[in-house]
C-alpha atoms as a PDB file:
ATOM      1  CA  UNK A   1     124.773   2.518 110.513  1.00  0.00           C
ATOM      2  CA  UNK A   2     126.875   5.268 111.472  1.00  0.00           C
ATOM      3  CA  UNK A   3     123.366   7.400 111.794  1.00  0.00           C
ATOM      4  CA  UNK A   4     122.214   5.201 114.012  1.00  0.00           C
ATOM      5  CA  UNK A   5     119.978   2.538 111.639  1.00  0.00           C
ATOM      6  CA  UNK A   6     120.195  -0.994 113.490  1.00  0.00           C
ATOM      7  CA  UNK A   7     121.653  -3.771 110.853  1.00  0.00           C
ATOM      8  CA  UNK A   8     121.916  -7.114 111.712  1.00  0.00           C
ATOM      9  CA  UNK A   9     123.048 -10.081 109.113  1.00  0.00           C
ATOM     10  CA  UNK A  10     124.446  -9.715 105.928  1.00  0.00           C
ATOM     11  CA  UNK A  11     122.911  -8.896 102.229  1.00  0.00           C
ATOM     12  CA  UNK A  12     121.024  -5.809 103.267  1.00  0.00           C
ATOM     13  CA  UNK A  13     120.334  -3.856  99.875  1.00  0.00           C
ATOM     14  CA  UNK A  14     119.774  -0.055  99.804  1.00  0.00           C
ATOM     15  CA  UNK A  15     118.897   1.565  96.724  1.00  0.00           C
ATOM     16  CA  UNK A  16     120.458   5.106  96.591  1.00  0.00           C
ATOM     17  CA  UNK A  17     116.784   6.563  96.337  1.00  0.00           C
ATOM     18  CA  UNK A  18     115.620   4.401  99.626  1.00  0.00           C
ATOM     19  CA  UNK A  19     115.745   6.650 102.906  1.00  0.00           C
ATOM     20  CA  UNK A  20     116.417   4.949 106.478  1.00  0.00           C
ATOM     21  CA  UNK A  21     115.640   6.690 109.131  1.00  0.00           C
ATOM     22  CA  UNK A  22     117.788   6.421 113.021  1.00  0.00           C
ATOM     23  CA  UNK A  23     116.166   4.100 115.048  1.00  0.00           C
ATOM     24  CA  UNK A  24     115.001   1.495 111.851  1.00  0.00           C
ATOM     25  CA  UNK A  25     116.239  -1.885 112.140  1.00  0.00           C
ATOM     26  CA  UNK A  26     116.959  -4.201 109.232  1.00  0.00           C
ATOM     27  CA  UNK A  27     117.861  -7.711 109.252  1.00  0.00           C
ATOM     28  CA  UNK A  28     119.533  -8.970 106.192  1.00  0.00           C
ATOM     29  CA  UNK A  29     119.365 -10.611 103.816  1.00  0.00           C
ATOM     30  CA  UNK A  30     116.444  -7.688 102.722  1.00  0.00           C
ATOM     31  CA  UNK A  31     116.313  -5.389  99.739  1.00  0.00           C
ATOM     32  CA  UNK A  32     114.868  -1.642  99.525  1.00  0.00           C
ATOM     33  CA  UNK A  33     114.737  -0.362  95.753  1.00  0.00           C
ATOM     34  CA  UNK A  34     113.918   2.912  94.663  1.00  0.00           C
ATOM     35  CA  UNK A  35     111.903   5.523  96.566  1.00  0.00           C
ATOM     36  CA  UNK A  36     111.086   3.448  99.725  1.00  0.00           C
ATOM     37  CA  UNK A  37     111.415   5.445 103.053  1.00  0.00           C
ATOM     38  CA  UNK A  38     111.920   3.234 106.154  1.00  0.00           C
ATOM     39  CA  UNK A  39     110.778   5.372 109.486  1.00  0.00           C
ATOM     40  CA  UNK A  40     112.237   5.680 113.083  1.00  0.00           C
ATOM     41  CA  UNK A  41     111.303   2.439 114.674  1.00  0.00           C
ATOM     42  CA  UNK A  42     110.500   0.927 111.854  1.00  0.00           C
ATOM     43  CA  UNK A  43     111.529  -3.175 111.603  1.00  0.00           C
ATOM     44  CA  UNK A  44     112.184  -5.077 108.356  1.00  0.00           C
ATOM     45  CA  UNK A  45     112.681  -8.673 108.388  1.00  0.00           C
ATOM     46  CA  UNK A  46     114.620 -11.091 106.410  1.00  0.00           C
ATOM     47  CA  UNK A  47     113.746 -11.873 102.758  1.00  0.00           C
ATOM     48  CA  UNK A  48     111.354  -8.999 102.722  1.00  0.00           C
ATOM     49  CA  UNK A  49     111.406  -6.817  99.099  1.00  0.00           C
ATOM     50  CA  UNK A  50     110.400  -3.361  99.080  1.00  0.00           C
ATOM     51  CA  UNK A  51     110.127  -1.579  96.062  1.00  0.00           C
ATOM     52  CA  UNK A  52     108.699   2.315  96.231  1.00  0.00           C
ATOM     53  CA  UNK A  53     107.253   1.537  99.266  1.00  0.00           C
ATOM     54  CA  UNK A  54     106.651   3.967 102.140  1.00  0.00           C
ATOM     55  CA  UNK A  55     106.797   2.209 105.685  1.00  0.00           C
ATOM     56  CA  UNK A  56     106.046   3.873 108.943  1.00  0.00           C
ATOM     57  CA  UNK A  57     106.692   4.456 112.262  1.00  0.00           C
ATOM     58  CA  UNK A  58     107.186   1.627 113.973  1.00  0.00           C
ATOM     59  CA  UNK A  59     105.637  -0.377 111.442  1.00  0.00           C
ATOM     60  CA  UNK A  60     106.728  -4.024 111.145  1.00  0.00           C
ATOM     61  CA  UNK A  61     107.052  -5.859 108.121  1.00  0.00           C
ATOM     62  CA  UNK A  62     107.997  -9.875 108.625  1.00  0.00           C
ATOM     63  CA  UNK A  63     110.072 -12.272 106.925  1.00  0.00           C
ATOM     64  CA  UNK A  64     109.863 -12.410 102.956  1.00  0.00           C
ATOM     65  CA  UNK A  65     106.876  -9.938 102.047  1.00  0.00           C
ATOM     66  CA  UNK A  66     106.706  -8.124  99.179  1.00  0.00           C
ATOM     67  CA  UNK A  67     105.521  -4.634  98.497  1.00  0.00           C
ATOM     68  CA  UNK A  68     105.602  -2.840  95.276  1.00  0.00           C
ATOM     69  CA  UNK A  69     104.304   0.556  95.179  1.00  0.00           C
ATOM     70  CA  UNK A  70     102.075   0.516  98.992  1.00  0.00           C
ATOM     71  CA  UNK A  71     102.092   2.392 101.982  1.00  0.00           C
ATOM     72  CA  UNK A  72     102.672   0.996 105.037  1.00  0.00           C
ATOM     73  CA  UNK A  73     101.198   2.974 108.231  1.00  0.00           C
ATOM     74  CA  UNK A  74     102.904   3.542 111.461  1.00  0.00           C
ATOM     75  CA  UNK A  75     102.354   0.876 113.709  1.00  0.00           C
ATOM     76  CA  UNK A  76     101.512  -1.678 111.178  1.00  0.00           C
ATOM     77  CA  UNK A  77     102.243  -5.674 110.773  1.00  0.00           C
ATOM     78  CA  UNK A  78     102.700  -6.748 107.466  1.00  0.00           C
ATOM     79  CA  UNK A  79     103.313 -10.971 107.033  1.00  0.00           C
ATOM     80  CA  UNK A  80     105.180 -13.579 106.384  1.00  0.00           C
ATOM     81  CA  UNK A  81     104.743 -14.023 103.147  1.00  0.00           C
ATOM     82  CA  UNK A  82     102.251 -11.201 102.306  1.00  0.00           C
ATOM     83  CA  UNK A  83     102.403  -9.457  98.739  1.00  0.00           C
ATOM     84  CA  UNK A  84     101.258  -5.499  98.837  1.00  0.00           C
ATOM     85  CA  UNK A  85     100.839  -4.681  95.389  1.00  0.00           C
ATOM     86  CA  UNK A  86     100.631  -1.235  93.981  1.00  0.00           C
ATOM     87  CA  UNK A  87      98.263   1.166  95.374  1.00  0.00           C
ATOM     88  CA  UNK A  88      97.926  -1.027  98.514  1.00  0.00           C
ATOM     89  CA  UNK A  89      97.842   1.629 101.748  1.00  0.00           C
ATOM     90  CA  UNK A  90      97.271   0.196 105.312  1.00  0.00           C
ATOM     91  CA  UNK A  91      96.581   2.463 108.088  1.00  0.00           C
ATOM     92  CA  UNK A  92      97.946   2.705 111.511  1.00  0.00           C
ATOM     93  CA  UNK A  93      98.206  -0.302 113.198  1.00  0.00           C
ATOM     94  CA  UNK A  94      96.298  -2.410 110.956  1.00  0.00           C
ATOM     95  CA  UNK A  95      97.480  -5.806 109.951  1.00  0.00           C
ATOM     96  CA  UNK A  96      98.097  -7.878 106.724  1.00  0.00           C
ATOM     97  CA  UNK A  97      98.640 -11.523 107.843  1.00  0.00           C
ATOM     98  CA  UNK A  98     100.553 -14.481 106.522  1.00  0.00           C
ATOM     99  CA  UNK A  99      99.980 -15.724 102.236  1.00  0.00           C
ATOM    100  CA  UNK A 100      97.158 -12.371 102.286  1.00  0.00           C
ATOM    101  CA  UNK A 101      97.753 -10.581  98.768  1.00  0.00           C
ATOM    102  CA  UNK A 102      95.882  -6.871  98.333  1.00  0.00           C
ATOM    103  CA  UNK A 103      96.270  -4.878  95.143  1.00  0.00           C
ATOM    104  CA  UNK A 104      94.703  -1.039  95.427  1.00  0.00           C
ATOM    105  CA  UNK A 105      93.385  -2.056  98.656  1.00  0.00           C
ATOM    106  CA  UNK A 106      92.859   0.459 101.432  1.00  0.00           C
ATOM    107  CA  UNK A 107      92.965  -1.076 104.881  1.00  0.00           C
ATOM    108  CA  UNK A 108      91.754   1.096 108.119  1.00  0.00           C
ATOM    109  CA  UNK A 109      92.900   2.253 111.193  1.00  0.00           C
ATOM    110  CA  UNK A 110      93.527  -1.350 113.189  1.00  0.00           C
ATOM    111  CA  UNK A 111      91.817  -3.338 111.035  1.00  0.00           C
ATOM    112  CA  UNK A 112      92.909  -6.592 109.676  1.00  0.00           C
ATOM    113  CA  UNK A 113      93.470  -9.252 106.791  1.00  0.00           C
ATOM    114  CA  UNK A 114      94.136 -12.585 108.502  1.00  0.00           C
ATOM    115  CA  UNK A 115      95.717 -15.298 107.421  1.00  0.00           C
ATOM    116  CA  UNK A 116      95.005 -15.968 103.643  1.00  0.00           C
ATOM    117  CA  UNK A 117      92.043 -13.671 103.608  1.00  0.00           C
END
């Protein structure tokens, strides 16, 4: 907080490996285990889990998704309720909507995974 990362609500978890950048905001209660970097501008909502997961630039990742080993690009919208599993990677400004699960999926530059898709 003192570097300038935005916190707001109790129960935020930060694993000693996770990186915040200045400028990220999280709202609590949210978890970040292991290697997961969180970029400048970067939002993460409540309930969300993030384990070794990179997220971008201003990427935003909604209440209670779950990522396990993806990569979030900058300017991306991940959820509610989404589950990235491992080897997921979405690209800039692309979008993963609510109950939409992707395993070793590769998502383009602004494209998108509506709701349950």
């Amino acid at each position: 907080m003192r570097e300038g990362v935005h916190v707001h609500g109790a129960g935020v978890h930060v694993d000693p490996e996770a990186q915040v950048e200045p400028g990220a905001t999280l709202w609590g209660p949210c978890w970040l285990i292991g290697r997961t970097p969180v970029a400048a501008g970067a939002v993460i909502h409540p309930g969300a889990h993030l384990t070794d997961t990179e997220v971008g630039p201003g990427a935003i990742v909604r209440p209670y998704t779950v990522a396990d080993g993806a990569v979030i690009g900058a300017g991306a919208s991940v959820g509610p309720f989404a589950h990235l599993r491992e080897g997921t990677v979405l690209g800039e400004r692309s979008r993963i909507g609510n109950f939409v699960e992707t395993k070793a999926a590769v998502i383009g530059p602004g494209a998108k995974a509506n709701h349950l898709s």
